[in-house]
PDB file of N, CA and C in Angstrom:
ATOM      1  N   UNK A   1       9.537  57.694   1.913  1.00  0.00           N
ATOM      2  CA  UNK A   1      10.152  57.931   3.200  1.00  0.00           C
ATOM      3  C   UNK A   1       9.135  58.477   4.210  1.00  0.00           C
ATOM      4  N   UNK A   2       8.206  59.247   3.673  1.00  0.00           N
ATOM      5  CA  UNK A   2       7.454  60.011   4.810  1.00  0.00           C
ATOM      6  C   UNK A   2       6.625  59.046   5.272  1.00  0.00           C
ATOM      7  N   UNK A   3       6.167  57.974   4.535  1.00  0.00           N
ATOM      8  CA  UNK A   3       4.925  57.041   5.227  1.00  0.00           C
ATOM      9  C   UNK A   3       5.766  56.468   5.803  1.00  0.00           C
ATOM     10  N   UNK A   4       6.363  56.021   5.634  1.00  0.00           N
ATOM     11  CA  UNK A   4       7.706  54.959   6.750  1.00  0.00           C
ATOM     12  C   UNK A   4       8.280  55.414   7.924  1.00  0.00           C
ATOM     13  N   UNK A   5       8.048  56.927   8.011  1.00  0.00           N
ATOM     14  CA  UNK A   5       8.622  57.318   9.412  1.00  0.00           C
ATOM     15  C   UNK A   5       7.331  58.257   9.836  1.00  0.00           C
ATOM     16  N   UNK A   6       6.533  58.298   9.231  1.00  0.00           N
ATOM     17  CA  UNK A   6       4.625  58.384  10.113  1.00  0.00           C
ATOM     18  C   UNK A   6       4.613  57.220  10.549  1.00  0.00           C
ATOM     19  N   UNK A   7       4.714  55.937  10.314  1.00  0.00           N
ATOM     20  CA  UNK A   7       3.805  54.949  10.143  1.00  0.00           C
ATOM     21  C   UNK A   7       5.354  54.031  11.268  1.00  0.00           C
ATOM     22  N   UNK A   8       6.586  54.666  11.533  1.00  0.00           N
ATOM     23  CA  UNK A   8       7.168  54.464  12.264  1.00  0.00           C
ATOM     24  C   UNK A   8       7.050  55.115  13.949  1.00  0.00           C
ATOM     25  N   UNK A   9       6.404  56.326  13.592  1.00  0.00           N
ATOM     26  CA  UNK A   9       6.234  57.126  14.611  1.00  0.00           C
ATOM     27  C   UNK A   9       4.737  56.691  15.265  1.00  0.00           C
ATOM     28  N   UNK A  10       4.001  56.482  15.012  1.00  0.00           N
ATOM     29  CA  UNK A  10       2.946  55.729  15.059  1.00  0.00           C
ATOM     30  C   UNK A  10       2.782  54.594  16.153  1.00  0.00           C
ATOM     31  N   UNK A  11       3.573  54.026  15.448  1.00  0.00           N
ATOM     32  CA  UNK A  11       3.860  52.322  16.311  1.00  0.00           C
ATOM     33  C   UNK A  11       4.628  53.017  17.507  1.00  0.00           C
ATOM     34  N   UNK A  12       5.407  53.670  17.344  1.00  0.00           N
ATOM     35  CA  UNK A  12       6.560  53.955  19.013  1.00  0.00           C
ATOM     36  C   UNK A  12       5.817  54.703  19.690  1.00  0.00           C
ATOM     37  N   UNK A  13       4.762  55.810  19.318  1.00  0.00           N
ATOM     38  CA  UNK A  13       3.806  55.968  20.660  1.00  0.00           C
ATOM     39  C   UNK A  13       2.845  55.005  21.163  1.00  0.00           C
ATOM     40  N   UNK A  14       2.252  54.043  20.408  1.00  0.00           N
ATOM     41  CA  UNK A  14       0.963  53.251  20.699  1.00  0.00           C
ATOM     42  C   UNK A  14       1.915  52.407  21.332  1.00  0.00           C
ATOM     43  N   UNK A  15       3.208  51.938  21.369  1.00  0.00           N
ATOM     44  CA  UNK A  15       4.060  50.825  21.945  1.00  0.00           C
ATOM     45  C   UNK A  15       4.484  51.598  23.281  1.00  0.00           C
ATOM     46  N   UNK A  16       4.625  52.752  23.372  1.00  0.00           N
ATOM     47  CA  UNK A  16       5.193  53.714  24.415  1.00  0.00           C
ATOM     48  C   UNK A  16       3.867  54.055  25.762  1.00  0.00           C
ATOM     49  N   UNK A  17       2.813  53.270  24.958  1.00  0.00           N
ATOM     50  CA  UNK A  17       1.634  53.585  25.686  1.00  0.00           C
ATOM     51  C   UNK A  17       0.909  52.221  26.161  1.00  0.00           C
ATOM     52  N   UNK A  18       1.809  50.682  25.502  1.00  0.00           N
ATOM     53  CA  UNK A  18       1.667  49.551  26.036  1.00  0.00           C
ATOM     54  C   UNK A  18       0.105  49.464  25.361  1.00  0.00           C
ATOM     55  N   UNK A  19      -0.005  49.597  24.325  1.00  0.00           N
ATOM     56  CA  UNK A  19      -1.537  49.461  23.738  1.00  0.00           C
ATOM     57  C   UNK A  19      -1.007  48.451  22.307  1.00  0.00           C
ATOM     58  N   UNK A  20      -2.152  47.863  22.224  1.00  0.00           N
ATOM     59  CA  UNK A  20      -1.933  46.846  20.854  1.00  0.00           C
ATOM     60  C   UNK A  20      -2.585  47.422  19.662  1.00  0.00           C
ATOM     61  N   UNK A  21      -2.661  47.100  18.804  1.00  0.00           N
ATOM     62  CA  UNK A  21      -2.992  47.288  17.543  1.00  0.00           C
ATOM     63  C   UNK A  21      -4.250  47.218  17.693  1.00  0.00           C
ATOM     64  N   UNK A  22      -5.642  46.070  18.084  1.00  0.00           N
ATOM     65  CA  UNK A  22      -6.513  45.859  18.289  1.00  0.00           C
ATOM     66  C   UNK A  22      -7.387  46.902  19.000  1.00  0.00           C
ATOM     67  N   UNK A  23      -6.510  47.287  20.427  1.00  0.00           N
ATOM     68  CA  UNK A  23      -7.045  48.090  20.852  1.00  0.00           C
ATOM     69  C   UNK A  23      -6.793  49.536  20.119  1.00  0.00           C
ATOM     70  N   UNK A  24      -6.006  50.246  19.442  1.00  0.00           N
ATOM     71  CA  UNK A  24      -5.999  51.378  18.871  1.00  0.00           C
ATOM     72  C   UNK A  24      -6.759  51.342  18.293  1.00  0.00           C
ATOM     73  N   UNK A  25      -7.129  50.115  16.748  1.00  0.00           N
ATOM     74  CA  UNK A  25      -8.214  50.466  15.973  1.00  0.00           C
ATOM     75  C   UNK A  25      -9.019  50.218  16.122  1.00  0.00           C
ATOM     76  N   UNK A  26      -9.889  49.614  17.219  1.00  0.00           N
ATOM     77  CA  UNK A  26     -11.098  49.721  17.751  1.00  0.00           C
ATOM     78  C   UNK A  26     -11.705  51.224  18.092  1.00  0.00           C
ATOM     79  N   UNK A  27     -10.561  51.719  19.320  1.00  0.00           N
ATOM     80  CA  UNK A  27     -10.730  53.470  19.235  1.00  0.00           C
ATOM     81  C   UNK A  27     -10.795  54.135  18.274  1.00  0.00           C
ATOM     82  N   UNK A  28     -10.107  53.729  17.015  1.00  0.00           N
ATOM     83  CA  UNK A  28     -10.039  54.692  16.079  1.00  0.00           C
ATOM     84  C   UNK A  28     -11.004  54.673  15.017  1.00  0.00           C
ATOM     85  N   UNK A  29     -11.622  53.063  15.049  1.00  0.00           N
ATOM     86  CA  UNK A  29     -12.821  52.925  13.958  1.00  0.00           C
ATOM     87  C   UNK A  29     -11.764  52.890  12.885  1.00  0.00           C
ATOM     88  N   UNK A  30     -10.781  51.990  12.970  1.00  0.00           N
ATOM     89  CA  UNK A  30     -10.027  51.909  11.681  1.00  0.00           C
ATOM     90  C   UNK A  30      -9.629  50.281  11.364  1.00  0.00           C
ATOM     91  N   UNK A  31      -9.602  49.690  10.575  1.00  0.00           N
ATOM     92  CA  UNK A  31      -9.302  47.883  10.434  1.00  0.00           C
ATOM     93  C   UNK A  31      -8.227  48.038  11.029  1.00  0.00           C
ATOM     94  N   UNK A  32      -7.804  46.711  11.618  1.00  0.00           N
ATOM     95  CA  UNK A  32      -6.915  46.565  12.106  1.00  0.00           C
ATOM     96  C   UNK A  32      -5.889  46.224  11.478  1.00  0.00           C
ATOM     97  N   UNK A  33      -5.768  45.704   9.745  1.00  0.00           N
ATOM     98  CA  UNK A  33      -5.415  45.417   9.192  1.00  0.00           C
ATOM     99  C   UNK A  33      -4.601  46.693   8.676  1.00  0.00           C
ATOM    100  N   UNK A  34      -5.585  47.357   8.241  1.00  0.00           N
ATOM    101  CA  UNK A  34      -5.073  49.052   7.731  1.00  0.00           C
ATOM    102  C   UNK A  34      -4.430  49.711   8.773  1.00  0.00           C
ATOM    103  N   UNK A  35      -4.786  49.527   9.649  1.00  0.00           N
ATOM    104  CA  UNK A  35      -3.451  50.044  10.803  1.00  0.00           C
ATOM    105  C   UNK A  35      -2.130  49.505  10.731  1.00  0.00           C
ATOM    106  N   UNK A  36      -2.333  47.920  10.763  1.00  0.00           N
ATOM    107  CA  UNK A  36      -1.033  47.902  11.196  1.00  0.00           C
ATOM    108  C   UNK A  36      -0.449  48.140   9.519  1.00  0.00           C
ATOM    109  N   UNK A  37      -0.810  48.109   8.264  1.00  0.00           N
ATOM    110  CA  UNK A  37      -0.250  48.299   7.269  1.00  0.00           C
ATOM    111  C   UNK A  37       0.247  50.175   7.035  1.00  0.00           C
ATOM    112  N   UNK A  38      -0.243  50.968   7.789  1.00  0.00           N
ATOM    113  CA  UNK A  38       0.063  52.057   7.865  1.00  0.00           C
ATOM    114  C   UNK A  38       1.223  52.202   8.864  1.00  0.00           C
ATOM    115  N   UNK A  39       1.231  51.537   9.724  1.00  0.00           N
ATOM    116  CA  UNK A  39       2.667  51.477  10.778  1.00  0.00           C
ATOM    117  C   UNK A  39       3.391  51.477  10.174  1.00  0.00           C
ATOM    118  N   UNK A  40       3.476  49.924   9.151  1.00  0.00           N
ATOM    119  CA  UNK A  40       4.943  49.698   8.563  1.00  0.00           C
ATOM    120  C   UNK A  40       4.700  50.603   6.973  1.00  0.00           C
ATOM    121  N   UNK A  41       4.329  51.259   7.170  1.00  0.00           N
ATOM    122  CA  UNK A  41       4.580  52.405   5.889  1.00  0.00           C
ATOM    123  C   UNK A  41       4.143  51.833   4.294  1.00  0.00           C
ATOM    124  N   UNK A  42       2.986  51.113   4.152  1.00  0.00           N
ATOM    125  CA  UNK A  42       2.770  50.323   3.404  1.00  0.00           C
ATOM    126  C   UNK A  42       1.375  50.811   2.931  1.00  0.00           C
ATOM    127  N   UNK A  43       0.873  51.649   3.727  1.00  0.00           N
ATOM    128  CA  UNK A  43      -0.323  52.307   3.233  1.00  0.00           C
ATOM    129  C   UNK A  43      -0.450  54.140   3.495  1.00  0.00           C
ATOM    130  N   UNK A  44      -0.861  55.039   2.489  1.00  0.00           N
ATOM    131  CA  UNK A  44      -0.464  56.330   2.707  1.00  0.00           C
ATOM    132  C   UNK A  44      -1.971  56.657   3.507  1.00  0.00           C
ATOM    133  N   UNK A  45      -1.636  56.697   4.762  1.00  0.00           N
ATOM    134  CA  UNK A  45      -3.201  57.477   5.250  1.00  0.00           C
ATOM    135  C   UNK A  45      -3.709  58.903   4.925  1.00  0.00           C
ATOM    136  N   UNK A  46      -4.847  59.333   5.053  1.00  0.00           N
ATOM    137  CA  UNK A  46      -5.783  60.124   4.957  1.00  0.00           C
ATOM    138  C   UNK A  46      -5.576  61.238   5.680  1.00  0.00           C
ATOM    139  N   UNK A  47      -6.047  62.345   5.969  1.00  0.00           N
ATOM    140  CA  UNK A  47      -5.790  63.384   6.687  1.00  0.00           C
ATOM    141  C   UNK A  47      -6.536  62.949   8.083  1.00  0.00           C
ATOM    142  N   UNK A  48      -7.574  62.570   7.611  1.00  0.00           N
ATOM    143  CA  UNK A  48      -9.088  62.374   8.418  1.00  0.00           C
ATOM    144  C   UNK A  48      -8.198  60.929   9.204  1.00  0.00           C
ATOM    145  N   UNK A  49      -7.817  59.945   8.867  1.00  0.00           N
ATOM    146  CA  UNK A  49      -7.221  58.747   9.471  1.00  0.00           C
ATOM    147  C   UNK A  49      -6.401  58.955  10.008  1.00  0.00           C
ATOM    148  N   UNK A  50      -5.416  59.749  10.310  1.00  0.00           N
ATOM    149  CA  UNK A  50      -4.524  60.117  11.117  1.00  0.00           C
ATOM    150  C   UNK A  50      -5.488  60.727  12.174  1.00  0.00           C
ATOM    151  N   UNK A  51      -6.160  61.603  12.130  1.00  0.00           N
ATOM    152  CA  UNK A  51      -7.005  62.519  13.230  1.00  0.00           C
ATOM    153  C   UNK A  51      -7.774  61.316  13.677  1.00  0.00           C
ATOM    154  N   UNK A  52      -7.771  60.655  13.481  1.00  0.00           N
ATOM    155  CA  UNK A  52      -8.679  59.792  14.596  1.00  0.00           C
ATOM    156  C   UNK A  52      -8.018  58.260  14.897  1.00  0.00           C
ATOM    157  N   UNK A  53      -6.289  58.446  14.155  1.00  0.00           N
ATOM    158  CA  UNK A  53      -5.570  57.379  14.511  1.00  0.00           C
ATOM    159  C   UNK A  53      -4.754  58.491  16.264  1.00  0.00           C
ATOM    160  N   UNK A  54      -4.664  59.575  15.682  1.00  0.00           N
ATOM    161  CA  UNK A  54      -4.413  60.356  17.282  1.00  0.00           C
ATOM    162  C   UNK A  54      -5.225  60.514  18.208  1.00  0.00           C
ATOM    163  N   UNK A  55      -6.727  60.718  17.647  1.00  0.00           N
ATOM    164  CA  UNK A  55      -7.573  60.700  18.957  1.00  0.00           C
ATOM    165  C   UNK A  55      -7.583  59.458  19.823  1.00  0.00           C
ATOM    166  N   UNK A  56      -6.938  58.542  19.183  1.00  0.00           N
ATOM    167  CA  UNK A  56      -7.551  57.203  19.958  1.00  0.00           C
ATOM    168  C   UNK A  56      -5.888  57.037  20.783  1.00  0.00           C
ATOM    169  N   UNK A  57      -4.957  57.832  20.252  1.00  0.00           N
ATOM    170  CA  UNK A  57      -4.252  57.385  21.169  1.00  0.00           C
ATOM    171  C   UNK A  57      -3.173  58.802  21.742  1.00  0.00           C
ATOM    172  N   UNK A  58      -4.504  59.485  22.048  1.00  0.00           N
ATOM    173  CA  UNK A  58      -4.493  60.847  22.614  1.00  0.00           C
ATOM    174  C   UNK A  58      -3.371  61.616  22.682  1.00  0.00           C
ATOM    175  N   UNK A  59      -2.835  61.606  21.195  1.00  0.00           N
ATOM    176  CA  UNK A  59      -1.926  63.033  21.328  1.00  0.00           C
ATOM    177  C   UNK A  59      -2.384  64.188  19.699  1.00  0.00           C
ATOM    178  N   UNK A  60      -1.743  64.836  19.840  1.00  0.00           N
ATOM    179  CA  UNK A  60      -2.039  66.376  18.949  1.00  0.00           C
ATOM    180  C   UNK A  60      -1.689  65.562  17.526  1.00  0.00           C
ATOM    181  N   UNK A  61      -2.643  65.581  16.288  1.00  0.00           N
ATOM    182  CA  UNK A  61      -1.692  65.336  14.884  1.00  0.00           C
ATOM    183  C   UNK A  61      -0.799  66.327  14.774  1.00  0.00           C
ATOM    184  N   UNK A  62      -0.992  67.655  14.862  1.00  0.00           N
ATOM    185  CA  UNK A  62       0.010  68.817  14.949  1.00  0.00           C
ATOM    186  C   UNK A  62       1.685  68.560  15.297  1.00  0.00           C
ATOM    187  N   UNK A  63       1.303  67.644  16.600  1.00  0.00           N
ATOM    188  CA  UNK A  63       2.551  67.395  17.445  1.00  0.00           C
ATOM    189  C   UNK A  63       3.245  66.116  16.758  1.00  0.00           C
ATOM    190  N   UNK A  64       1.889  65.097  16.587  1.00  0.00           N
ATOM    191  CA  UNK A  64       2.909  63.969  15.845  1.00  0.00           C
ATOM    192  C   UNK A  64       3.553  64.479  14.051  1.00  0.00           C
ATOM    193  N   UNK A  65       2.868  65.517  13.665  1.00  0.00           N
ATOM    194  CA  UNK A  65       3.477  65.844  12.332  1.00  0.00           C
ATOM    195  C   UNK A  65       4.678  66.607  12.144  1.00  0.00           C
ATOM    196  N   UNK A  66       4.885  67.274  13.589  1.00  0.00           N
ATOM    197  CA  UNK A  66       5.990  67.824  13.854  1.00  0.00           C
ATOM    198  C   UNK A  66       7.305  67.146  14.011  1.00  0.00           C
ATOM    199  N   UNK A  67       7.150  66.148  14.760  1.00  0.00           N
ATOM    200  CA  UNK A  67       7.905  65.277  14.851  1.00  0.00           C
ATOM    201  C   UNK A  67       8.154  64.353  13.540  1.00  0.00           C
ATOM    202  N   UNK A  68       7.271  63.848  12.588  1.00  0.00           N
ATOM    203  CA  UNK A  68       7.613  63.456  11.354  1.00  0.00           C
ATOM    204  C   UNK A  68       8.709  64.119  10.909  1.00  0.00           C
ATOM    205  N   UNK A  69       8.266  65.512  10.724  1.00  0.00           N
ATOM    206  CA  UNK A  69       8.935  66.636  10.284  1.00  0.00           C
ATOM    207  C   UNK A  69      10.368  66.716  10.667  1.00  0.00           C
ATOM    208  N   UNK A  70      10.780  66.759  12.142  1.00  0.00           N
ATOM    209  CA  UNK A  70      11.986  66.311  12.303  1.00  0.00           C
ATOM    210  C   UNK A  70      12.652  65.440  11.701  1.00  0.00           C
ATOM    211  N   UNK A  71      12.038  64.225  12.091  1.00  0.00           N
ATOM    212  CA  UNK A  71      12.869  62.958  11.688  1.00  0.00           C
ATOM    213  C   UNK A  71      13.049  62.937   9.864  1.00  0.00           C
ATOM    214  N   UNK A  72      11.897  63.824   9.407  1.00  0.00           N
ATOM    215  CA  UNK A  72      12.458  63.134   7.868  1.00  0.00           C
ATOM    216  C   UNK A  72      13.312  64.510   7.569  1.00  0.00           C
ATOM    217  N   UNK A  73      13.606  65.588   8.326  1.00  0.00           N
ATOM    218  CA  UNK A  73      14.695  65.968   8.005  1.00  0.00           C
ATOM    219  C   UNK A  73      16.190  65.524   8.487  1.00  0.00           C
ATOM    220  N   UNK A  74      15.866  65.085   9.506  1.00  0.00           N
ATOM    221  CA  UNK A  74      17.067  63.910   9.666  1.00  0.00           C
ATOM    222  C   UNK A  74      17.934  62.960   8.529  1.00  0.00           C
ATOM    223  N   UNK A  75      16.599  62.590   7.892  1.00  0.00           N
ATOM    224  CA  UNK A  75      16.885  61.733   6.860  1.00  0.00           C
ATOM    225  C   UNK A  75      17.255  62.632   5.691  1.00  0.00           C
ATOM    226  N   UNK A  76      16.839  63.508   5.403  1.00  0.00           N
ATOM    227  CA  UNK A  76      16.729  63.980   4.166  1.00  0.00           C
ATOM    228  C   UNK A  76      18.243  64.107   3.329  1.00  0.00           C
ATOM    229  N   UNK A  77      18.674  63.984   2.384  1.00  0.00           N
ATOM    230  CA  UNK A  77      19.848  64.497   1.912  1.00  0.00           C
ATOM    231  C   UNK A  77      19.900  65.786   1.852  1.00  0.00           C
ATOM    232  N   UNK A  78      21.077  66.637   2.023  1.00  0.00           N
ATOM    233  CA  UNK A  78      21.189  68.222   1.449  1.00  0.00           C
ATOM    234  C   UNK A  78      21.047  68.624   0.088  1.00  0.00           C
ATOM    235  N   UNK A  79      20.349  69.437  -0.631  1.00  0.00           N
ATOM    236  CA  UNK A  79      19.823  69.459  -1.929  1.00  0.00           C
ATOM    237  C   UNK A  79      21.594  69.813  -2.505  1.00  0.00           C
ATOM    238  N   UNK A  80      21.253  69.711  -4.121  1.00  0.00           N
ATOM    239  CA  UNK A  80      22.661  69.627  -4.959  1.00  0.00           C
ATOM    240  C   UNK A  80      22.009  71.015  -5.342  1.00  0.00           C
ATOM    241  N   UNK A  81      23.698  71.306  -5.112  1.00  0.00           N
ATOM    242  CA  UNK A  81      23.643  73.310  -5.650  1.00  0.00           C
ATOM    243  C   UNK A  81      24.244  72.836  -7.168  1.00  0.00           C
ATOM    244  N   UNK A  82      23.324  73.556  -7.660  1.00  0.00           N
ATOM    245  CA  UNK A  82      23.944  74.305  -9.295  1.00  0.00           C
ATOM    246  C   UNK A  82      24.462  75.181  -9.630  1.00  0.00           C
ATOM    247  N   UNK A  83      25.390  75.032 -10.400  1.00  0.00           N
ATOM    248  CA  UNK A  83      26.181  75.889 -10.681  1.00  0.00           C
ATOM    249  C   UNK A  83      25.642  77.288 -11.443  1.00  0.00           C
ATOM    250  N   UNK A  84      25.989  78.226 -11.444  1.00  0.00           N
ATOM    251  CA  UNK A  84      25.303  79.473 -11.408  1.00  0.00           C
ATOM    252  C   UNK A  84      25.597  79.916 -13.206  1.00  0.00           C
TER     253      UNK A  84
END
């Protein structure tokens, strides 16, 4: 779930910013291939690949991890209580 809604969040800023795939991973020094396979949640990126999948399309990893953070608690189920 978490690479699927990084790798969702990803694509809706670089799309929100009217930039293509080509041009992100050129900025980012990343294949273009491995990008777009990290969009659709198909590849688990790096710490280091995210930081320079944000520099190139200038926002905070902090801020985009925050927002992960939201959304996969969105998703998340409520944990099962045990009985005591």
């Amino acid at each position: 779930m978490l690479r699927e809604v990084l790798g969702s969040e990803l694509r809706r800023v670089r799309s929100a910013q009217g930039r293509t795939l080509r041009d992100v991973s050129s900025s980012a020094a990343v294949s273009l291939g491995y990008l777009s396979e990290v969009e659709r949640g198909e590849k688990e990126a790096s710490s280091e690949l995210l930081l320079s999948i944000c520099g190139a399309l200038h926002v905070r990893l902090s801020d985009l991890l925050l927002t992960v953070a939201d959304r996969v608690s969105e998703l998340e189920t409520p944990p099962i209580a045990h009985a005591a």
